[in-house]
N, C-alpha and C. Protein backbone atom coordinates (compact mmCIF):
# COMPACT_ATOMS: atom_id res chain seq x y z
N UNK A 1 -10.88 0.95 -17.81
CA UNK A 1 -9.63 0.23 -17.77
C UNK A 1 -8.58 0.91 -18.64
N UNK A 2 -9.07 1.93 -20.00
CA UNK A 2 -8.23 2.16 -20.47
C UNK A 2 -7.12 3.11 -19.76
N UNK A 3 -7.88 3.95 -19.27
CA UNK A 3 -7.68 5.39 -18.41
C UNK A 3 -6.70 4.78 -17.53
N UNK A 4 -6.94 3.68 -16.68
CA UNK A 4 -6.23 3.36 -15.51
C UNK A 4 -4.73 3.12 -16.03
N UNK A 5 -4.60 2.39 -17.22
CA UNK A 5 -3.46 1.68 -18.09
C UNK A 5 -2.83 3.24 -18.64
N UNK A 6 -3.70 3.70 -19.31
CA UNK A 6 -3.12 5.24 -19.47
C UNK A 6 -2.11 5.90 -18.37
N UNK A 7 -2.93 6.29 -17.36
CA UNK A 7 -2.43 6.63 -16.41
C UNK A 7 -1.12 6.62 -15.90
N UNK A 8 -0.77 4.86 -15.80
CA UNK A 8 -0.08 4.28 -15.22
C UNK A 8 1.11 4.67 -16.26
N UNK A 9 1.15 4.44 -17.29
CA UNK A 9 1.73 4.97 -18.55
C UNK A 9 2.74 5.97 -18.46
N UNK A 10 1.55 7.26 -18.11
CA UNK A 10 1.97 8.91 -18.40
C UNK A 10 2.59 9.08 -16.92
N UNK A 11 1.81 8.20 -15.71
CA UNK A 11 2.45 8.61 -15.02
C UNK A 11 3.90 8.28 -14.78
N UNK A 12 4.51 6.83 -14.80
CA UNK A 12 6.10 6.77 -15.56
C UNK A 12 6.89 7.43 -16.49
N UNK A 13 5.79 8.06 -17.02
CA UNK A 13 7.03 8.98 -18.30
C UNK A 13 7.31 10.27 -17.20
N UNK A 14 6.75 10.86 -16.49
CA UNK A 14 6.56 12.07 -15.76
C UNK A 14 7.40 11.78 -15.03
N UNK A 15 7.18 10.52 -13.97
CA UNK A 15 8.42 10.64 -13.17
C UNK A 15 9.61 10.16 -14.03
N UNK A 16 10.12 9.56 -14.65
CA UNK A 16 11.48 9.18 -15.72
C UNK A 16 11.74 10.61 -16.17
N UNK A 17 11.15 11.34 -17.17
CA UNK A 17 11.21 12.56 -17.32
C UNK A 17 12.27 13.41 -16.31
N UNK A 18 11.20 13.48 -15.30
CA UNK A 18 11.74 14.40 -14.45
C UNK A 18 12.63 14.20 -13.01
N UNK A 19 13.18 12.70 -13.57
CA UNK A 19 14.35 12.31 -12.60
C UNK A 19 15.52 13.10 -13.65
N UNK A 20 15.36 12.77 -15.35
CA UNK A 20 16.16 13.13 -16.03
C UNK A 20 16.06 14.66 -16.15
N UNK A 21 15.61 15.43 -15.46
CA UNK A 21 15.29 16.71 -15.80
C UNK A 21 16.41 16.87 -14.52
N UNK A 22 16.44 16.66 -13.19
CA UNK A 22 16.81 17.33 -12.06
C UNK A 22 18.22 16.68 -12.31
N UNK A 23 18.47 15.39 -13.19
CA UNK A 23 19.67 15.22 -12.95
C UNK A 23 20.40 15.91 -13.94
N UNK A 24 20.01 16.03 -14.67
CA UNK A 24 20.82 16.41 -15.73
C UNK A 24 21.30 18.32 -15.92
N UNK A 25 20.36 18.56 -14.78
CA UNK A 25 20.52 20.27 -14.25
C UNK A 25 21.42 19.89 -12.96
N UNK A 26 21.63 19.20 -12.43
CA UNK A 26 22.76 18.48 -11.60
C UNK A 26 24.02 18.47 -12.14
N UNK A 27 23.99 18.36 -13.38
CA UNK A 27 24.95 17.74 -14.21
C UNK A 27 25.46 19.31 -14.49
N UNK A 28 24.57 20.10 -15.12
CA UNK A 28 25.28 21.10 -15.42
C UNK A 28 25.53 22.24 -14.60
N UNK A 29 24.94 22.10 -13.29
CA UNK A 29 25.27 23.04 -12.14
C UNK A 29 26.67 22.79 -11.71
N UNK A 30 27.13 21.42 -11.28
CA UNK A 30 28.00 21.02 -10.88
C UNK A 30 29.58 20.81 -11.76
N UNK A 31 28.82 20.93 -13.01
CA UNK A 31 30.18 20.26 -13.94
C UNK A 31 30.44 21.09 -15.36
N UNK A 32 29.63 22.14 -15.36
CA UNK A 32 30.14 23.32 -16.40
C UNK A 32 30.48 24.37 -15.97
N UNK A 33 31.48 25.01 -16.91
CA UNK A 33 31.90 26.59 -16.71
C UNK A 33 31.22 27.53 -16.39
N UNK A 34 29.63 27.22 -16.86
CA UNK A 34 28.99 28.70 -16.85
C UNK A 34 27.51 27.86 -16.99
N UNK A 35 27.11 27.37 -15.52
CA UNK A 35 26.27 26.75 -15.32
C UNK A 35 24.66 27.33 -15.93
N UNK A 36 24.32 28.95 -15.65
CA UNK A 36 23.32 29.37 -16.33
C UNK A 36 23.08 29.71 -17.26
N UNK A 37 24.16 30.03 -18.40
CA UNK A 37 24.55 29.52 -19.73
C UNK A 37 24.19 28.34 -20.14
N UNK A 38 24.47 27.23 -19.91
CA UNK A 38 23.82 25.72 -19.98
C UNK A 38 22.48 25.72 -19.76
N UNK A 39 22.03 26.63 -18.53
CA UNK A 39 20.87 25.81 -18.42
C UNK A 39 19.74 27.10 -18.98
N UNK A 40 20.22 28.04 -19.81
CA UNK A 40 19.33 28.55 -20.87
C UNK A 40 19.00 28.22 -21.96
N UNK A 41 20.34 27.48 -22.21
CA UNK A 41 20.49 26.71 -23.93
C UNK A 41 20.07 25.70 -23.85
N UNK A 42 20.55 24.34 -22.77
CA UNK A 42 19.80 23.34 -23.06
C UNK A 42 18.43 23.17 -22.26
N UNK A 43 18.66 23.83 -21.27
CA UNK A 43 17.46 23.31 -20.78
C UNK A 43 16.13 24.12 -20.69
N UNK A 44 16.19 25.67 -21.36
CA UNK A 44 15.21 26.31 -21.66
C UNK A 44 14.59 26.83 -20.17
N UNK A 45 15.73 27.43 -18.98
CA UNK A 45 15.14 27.84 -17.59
C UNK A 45 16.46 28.73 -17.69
N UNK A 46 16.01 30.05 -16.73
CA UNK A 46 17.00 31.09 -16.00
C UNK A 46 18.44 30.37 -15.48
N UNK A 47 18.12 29.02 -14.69
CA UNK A 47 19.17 28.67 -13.93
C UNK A 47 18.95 27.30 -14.14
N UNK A 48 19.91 26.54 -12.96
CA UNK A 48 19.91 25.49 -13.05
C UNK A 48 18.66 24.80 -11.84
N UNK A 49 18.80 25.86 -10.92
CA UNK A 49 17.92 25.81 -9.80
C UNK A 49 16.55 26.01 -10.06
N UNK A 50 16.58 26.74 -10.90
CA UNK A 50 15.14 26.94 -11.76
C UNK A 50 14.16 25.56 -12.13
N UNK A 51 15.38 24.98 -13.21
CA UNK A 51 15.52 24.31 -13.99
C UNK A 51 14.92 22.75 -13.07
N UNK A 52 15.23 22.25 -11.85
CA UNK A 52 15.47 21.58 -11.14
C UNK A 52 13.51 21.84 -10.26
N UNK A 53 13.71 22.93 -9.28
CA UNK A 53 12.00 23.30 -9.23
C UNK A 53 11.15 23.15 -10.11
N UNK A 54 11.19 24.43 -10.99
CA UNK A 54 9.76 24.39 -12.10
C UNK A 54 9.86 23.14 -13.30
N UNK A 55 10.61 22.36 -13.28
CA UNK A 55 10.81 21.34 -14.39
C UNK A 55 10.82 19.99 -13.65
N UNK A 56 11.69 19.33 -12.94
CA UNK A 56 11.86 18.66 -12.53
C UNK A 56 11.11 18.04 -11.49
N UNK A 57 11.17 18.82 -10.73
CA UNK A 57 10.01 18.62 -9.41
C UNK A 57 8.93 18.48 -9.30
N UNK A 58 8.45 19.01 -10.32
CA UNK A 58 6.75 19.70 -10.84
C UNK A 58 6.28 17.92 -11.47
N UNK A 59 7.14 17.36 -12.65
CA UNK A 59 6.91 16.40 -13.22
C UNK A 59 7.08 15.10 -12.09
N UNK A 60 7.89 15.46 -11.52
CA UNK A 60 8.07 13.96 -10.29
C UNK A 60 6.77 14.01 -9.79
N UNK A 61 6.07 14.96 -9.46
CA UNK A 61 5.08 15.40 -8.44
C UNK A 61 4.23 14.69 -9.12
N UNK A 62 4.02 15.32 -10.37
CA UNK A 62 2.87 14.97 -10.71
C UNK A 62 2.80 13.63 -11.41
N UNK A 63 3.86 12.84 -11.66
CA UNK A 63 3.90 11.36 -11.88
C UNK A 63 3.09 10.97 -10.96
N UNK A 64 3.65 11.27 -9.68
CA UNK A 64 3.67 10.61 -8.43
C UNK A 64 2.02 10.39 -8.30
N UNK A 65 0.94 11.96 -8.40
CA UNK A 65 -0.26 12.21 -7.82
C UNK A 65 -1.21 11.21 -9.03
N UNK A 66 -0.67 11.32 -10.70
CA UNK A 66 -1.39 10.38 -11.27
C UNK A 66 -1.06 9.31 -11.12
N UNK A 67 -0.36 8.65 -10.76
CA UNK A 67 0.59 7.48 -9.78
C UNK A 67 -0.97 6.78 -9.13
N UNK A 68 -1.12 7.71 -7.65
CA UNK A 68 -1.62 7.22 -7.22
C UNK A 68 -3.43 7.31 -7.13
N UNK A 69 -3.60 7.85 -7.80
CA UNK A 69 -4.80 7.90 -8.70
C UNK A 69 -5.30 6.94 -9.39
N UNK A 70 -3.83 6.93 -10.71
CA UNK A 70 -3.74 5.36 -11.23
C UNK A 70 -4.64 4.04 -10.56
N UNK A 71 -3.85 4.61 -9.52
CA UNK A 71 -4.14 3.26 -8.64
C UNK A 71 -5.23 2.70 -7.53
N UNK A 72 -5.94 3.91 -7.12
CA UNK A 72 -7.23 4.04 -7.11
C UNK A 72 -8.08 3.70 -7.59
N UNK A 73 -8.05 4.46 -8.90
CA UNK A 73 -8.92 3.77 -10.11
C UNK A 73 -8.88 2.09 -10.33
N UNK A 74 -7.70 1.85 -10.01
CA UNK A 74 -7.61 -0.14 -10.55
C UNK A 74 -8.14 -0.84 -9.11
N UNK A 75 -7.88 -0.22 -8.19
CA UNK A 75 -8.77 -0.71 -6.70
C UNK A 75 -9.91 -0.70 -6.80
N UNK A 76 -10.66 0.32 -7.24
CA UNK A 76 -11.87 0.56 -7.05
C UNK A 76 -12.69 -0.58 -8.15
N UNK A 77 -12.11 -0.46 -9.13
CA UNK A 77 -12.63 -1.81 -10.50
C UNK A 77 -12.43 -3.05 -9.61
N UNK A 78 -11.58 -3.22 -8.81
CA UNK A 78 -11.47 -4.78 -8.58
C UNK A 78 -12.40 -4.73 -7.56
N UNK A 79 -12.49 -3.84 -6.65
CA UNK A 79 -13.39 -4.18 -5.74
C UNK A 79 -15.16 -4.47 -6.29
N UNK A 80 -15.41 -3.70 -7.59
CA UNK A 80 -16.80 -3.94 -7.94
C UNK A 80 -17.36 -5.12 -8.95
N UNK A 81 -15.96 -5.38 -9.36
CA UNK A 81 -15.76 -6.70 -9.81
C UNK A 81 -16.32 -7.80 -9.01
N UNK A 82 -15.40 -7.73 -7.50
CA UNK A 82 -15.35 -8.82 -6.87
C UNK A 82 -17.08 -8.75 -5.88
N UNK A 83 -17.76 -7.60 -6.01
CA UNK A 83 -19.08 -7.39 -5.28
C UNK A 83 -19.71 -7.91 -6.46
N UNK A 84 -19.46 -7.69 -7.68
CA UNK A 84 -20.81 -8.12 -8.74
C UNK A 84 -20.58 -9.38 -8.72
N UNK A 85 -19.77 -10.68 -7.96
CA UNK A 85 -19.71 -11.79 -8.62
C UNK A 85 -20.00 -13.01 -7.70
């Protein structure tokens, strides 16, 4: 049970994370002078496009896959719950 609660946890920070990751390389693609400048300094990637793939996308993803894992795991407890009783 802990794992499942865990899960569910890390997997919200991952996707929150990395909504704020793609938007905020949104932010500086679209709305600074010198967009890959920005997104070396703040955001620690080549580009902004970079920044948006290997950062952003990667973490949505993988919210998403411990997401539904998460949730597997809490199906599978209720179902052996409801057989042991």
């Amino acid at each position: 049970m802990f794992f499942t609660r865990f899960g569910f946890w890390i997997a919200s920070l991952l996707v929150v994370l990395g909504v704020l990751r793609v938007t905020t390389s949104h932010f500086f693609a679209f709305g600074s002078d010198d967009p890959e400048q920005a997104a070396r300094h703040i955001l620690a990637a080549a580009s902004t496009g970079q920044a948006i793939n290997e950062g952003g996308m990667r973490a949505i993803l993988g919210g998403v896959v411990l997401g539904i894992l998460a949730e597997i795991s809490q199906n599978i407890r209720k179902r052996r719950s409801e057989n042991e009783s």
